[in-house]
Protein backbone atom coordinates (compact mmCIF):
# COMPACT_ATOMS: atom_id res chain seq x y z
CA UNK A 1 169.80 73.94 38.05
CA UNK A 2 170.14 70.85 39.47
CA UNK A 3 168.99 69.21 36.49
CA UNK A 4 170.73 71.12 34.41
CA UNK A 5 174.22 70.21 35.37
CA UNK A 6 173.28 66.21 35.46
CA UNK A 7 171.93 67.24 31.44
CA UNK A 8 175.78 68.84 31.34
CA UNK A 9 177.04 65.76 32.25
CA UNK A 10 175.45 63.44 30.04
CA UNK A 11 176.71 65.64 27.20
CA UNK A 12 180.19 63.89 27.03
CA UNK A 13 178.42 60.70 25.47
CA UNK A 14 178.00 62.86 22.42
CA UNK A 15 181.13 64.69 21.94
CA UNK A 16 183.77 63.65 19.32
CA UNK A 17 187.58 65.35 18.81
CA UNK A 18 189.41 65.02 16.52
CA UNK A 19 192.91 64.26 16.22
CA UNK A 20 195.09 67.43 15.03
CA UNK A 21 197.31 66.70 12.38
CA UNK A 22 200.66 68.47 11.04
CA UNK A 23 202.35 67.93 8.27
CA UNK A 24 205.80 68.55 7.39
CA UNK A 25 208.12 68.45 4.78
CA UNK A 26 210.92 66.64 6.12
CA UNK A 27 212.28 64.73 3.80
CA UNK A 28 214.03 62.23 6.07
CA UNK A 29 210.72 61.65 8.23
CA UNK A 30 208.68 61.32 4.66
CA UNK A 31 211.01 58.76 3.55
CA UNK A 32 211.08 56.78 6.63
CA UNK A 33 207.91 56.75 6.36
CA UNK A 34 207.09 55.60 3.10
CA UNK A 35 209.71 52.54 4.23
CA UNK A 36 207.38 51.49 7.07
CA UNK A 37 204.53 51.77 5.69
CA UNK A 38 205.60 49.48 2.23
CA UNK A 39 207.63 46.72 4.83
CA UNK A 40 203.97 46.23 6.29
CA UNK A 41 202.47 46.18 2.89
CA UNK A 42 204.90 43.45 2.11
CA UNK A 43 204.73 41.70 5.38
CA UNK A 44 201.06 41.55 4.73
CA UNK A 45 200.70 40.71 1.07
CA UNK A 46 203.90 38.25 0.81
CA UNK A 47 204.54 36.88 4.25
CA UNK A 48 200.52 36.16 5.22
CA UNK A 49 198.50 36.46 2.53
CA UNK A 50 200.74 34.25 -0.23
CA UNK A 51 203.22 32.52 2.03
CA UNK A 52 200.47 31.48 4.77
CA UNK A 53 197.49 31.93 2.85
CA UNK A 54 196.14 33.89 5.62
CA UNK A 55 193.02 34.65 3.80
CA UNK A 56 191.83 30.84 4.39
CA UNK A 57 190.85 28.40 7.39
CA UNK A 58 192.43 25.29 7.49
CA UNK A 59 191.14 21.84 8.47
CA UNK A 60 194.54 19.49 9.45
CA UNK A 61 191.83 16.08 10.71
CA UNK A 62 192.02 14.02 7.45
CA UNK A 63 189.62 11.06 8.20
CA UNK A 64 191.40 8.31 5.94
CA UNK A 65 190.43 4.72 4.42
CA UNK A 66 193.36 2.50 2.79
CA UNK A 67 193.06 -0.59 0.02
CA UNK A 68 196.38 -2.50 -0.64
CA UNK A 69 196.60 -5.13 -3.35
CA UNK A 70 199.75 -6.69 -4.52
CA UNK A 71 200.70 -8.39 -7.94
CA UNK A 72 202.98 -10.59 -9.22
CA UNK A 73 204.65 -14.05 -9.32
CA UNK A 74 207.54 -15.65 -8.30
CA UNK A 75 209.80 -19.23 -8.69
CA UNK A 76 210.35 -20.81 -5.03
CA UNK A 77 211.82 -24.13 -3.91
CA UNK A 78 209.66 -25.28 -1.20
CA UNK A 79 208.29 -28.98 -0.27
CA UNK A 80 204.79 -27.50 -0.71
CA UNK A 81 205.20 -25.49 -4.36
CA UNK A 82 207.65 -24.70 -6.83
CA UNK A 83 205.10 -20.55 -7.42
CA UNK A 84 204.06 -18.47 -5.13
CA UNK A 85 201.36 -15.98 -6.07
CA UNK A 86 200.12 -12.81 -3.44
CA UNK A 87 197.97 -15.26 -1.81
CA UNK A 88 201.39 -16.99 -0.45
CA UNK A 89 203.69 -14.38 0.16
CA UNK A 90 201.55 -11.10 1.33
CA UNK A 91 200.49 -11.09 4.49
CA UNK A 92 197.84 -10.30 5.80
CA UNK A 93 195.97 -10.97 2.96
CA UNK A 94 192.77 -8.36 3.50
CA UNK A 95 194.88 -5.66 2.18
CA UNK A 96 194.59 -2.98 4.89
CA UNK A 97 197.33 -0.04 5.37
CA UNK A 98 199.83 -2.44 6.75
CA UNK A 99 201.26 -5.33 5.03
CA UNK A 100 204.14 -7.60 4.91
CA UNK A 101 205.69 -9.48 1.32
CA UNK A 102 208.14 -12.19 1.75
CA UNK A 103 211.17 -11.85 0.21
CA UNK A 104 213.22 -14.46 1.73
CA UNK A 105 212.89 -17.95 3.93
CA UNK A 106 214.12 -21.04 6.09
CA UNK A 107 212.01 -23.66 5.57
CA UNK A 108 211.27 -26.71 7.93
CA UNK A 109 209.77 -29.30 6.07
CA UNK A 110 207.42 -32.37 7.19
CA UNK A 111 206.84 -31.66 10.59
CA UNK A 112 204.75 -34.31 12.21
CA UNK A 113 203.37 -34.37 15.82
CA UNK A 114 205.86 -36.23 18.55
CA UNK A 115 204.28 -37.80 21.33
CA UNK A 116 204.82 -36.45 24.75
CA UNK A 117 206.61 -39.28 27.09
CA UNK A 118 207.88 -38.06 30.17
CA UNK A 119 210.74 -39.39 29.77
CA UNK A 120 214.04 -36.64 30.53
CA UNK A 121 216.99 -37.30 28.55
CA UNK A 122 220.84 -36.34 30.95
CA UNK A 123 222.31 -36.41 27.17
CA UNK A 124 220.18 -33.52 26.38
CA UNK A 125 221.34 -31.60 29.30
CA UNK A 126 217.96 -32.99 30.80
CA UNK A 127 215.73 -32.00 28.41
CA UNK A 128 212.10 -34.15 28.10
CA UNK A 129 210.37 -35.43 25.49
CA UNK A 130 206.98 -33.61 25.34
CA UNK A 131 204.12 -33.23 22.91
CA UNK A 132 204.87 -30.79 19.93
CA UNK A 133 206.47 -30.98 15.79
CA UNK A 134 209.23 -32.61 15.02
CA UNK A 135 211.80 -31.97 13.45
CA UNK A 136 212.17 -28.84 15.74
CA UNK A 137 212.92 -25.46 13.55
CA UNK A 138 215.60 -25.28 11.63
CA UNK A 139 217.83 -21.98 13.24
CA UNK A 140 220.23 -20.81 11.04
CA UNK A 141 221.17 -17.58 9.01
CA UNK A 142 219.26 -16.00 6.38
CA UNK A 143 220.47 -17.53 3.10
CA UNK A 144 221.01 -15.42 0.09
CA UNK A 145 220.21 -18.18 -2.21
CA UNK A 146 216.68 -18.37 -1.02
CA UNK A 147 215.91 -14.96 -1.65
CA UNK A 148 212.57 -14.11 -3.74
CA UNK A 149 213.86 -12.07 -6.64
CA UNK A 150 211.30 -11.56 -8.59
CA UNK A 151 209.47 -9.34 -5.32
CA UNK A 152 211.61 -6.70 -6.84
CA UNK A 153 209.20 -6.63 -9.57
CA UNK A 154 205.75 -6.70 -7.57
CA UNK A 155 203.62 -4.09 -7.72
CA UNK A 156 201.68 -2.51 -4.91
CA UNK A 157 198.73 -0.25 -5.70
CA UNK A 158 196.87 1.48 -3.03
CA UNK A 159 193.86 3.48 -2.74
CA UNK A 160 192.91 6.34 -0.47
CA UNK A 161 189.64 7.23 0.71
CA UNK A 162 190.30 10.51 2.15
CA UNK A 163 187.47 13.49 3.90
CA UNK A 164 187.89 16.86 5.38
CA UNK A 165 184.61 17.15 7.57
CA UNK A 166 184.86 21.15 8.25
CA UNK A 167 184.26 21.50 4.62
CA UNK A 168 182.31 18.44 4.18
CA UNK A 169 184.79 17.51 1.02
CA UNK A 170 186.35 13.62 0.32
CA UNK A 171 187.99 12.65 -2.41
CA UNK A 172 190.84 9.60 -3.40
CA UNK A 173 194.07 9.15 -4.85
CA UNK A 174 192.46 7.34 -8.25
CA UNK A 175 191.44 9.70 -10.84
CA UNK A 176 187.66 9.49 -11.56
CA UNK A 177 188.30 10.18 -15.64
CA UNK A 178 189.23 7.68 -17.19
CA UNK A 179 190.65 5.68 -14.35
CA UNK A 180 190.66 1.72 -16.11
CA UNK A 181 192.91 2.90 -18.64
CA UNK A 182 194.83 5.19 -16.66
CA UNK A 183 195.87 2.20 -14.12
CA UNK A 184 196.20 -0.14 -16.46
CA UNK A 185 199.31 1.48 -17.92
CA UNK A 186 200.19 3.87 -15.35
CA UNK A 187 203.72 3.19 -12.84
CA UNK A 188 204.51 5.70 -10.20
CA UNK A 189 207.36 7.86 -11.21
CA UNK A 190 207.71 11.39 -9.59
CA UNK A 191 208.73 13.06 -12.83
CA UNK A 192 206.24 11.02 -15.25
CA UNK A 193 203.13 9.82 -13.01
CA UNK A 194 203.70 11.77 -9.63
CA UNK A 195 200.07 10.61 -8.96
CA UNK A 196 200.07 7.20 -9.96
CA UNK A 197 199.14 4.73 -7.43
CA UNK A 198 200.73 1.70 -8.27
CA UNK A 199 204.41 1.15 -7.21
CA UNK A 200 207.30 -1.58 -7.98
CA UNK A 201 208.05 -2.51 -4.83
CA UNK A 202 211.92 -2.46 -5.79
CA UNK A 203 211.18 1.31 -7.15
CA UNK A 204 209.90 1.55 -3.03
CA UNK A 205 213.24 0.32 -1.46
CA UNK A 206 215.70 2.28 -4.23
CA UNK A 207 213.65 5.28 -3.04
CA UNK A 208 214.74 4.69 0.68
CA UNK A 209 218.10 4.95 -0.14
CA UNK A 210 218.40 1.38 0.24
CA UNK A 211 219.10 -2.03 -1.98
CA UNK A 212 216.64 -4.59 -2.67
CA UNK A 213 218.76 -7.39 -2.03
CA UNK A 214 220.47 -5.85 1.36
CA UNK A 215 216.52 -5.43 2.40
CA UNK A 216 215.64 -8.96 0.74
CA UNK A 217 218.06 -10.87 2.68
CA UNK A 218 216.77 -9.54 6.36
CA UNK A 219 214.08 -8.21 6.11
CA UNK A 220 213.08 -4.61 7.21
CA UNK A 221 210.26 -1.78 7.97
CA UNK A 222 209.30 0.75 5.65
CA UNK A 223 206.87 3.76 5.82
CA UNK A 224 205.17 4.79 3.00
CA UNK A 225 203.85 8.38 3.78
CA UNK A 226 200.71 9.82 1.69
CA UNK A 227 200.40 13.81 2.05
CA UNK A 228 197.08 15.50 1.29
CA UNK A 229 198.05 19.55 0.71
CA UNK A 230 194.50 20.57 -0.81
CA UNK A 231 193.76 24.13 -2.14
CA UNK A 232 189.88 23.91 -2.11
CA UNK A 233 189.31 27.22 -3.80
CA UNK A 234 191.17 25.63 -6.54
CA UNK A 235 189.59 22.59 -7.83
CA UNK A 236 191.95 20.20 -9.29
CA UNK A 237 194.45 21.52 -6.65
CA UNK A 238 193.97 18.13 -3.89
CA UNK A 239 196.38 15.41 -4.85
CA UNK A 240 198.24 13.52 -2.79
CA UNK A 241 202.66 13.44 -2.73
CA UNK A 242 204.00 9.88 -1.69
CA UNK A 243 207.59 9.69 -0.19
CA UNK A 244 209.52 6.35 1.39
CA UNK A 245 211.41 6.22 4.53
CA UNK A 246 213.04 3.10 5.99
CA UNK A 247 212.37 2.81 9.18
CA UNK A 248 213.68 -0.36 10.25
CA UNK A 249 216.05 -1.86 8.13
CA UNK A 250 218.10 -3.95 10.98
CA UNK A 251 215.46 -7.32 10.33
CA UNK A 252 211.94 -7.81 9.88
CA UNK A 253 210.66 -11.64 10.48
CA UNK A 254 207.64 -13.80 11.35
CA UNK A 255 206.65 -17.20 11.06
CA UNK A 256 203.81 -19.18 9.82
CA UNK A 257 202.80 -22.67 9.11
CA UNK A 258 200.97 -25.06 5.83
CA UNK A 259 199.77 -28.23 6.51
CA UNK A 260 198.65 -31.22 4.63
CA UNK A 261 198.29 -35.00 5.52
CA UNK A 262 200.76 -37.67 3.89
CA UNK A 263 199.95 -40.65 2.27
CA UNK A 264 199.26 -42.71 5.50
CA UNK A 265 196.42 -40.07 6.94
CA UNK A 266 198.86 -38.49 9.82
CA UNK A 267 198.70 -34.85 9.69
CA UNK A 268 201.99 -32.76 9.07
CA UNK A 269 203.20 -29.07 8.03
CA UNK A 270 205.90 -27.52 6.27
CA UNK A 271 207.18 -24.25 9.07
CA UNK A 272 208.74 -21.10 7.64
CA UNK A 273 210.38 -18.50 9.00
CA UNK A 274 209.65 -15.67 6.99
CA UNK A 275 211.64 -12.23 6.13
CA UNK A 276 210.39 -10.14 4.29
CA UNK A 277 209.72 -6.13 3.93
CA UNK A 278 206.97 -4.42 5.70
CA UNK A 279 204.93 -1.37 4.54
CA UNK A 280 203.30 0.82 6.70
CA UNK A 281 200.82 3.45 5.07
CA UNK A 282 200.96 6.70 7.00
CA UNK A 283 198.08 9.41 5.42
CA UNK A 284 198.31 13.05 6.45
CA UNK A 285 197.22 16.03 5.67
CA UNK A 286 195.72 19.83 5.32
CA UNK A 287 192.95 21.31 3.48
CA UNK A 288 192.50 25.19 2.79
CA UNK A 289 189.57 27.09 1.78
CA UNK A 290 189.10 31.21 1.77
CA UNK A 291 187.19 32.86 4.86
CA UNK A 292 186.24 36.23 5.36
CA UNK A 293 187.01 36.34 8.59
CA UNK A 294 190.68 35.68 8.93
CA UNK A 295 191.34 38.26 5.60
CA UNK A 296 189.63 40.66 7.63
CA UNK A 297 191.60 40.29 11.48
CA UNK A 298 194.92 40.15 8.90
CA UNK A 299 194.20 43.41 7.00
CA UNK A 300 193.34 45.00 10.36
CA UNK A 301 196.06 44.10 12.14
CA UNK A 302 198.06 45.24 8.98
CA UNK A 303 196.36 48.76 9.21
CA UNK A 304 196.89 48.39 12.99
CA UNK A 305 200.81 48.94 12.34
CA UNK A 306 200.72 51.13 9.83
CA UNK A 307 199.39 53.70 12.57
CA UNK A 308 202.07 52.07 15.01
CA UNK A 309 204.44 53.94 12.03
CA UNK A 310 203.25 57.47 12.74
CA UNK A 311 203.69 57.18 16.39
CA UNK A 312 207.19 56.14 15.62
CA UNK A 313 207.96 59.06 13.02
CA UNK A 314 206.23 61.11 15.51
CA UNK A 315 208.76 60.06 17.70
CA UNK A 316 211.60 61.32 15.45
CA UNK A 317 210.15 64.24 14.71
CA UNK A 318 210.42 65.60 18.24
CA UNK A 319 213.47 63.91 19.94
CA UNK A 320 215.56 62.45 17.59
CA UNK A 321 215.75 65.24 14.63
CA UNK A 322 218.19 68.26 15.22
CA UNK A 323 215.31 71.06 14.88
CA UNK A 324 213.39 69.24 16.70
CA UNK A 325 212.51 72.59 19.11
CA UNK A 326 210.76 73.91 16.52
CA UNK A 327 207.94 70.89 16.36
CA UNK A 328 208.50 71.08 20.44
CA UNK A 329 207.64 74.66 21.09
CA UNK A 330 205.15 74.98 18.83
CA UNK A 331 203.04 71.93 20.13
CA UNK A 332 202.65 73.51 23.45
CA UNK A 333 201.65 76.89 21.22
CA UNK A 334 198.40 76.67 18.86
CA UNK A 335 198.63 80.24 18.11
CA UNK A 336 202.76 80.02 16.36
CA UNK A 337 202.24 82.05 13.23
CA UNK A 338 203.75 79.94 10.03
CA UNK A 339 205.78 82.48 8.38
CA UNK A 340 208.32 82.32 11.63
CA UNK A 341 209.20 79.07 10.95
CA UNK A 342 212.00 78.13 8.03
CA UNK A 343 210.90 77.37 4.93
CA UNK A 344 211.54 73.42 4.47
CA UNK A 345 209.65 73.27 8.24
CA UNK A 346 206.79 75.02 7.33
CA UNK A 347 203.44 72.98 8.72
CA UNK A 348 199.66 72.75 7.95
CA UNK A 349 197.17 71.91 10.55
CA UNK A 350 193.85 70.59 9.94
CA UNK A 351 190.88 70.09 13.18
């Protein structure tokens, strides 16, 4: 006996019930429905399947290398050349993702080292004489006349290295058909050659909302954003969308030095304060790629409220409609014969 009930017990492990279901031709509950059940259709297919590409995994840790080399030539008036050429006016010259070009100087010519005396000098609001170049530098204002012009005209081209280790996938901003003629006559426009990587550096500042002489004159900081957006199930869909912000434009400065030795052996230098316009390369980006998994938690939790939507007409059905006794009385009783009920209530009921 005893064994018998414990058997009894066990029993409920293998029992299944089913849910009972009625349906009902209420027009108004059909219809409302129908209206849930297509919003989370949309919801699903627009909002996270082609709006958020919920059906992929993303990887948003771009592992980035940048190349920088600038072009061009311009007419100066300096005491050490009349040209300057990238080697004179980029700096630094390794071309990494930051870089400054000069676009404007005060020159202090024929420095030579003073000897340091001691001595302190009550007309110079006793000042001493110590070791250092002389002439001191020459501290004025920025001169327009001294302005590089033809900077407007250099071009910058740059070259991203760029890898998405979750997928294992790299790729750069240079095309890899044809890519000796395609620089050689490509020039970045964003109608024309959106992927082209060279750029006129006055094409830069324009695109900043700024002048090239205004920035010229002073100086300033500008950021030159890459964005990676790649589509991996989509092959040629991973190329990169520049845009320019100033971020800086107040003045941008620094100072370096040439030297030489004159005629008599004593070592000198020519000093410059330098202004010129700063570019800062900023890479981000995503890449996408389809998963099963994600398409499948989406489409469940889609399904998921779909059966929220029954509960709700449910809900209707017994409280909110005006004969909603009927449905009321005749849940508490299995046995209701249909034929009492009105015609457009009638119900079916399936175990």
């Amino acid at each position: 006996m005893a064994w018998q009930n414990s058997q009894n017990r066990l029993l409920f492990l293998f029992e299944y019930t089913t849910v009972r279901y009625v349906g009902t031709d209420n027009k108004k509950i059909g219809l409302l429905y129908r209206i849930f059940q297509l919003t989370i259709m949309g919801y699903l297919i627009g909002w996270v399947f082609f709006k958020n590409k919920g059906y992929q995994v993303k990887d948003d840790t771009i592992e980035s290398s940048v190349v920088t080399k600038v072009k061009g030539v311009a007419r100066v008036n300096t005491t050490d050349s009349n040209l300057w050429g990238p080697e004179d006016y980029v700096f630094p010259s390794q071309g990494e993702n930051f870089l400054s070009i000069a676009t404007n100087f005060i020159e202090t010519p024929n420095q030579k080292l003073g000897i340091k005396t001691g001595v302190c000098l009550e007309t110079h609001n006793g000042t001493c004489e110590i070791y250092g170049w002389c002439p001191t530098e020459i501290r004025k204002n920025p001169d327009p006349a001294t302005i590089v012009r033809e900077a407007e005209n250099f071009t910058l081209y740059i070259r991203n290295f760029i890898r998405f280790s979750r997928f294992n996938f790299s790729t750069s901003n240079v095309p890899k058909e044809n890519r000796t003629l395609y620089l050689k006559h490509c020039s970045y426009d964003e109608n024309f050659h959106p992927y082209c990587p060279i750029f006129r550096l006055g094409d830069i500042v324009n695109k900043t909302g700024h002048k090239f002489e205004e920035m010229a004159k002073r100086g300033a900081s500008i950021g030159v954003l890459i964005e990676w957006l790649c589509d991996l199930d989509k092959d040629s869909d991973c190329r990169p969308r520049y845009s320019f912000v100033c971020l800086d434009k107040v003045t941008f400065d620094f100072r370096f030095a040439r030297y030489s030795t004159d005629a008599a052996g004593q070592r000198q230098r020519t000093f410059y304060k330098v202004f010129g316009i700063h570019l800062d390369i900023m890479v981000c980006g995503t890449a996408r790629r389809f998963c099963i998994i994600p398409t499948i938690v989406n489409i469940a939790s889609a399904v998921t409220l779909m059966a929220a939507g029954s509960y709700i007409c449910d809900i209707m059905l017994l409280y909110a409609m005006k004969k909603r006794t009927v449905y009321t009385e005749s849940k508490n009783d299995k046995e209701i014969p249909l034929q009492i009920m009105p015609e457009g209530l009638k119900r079916k009921f399936s175990l």
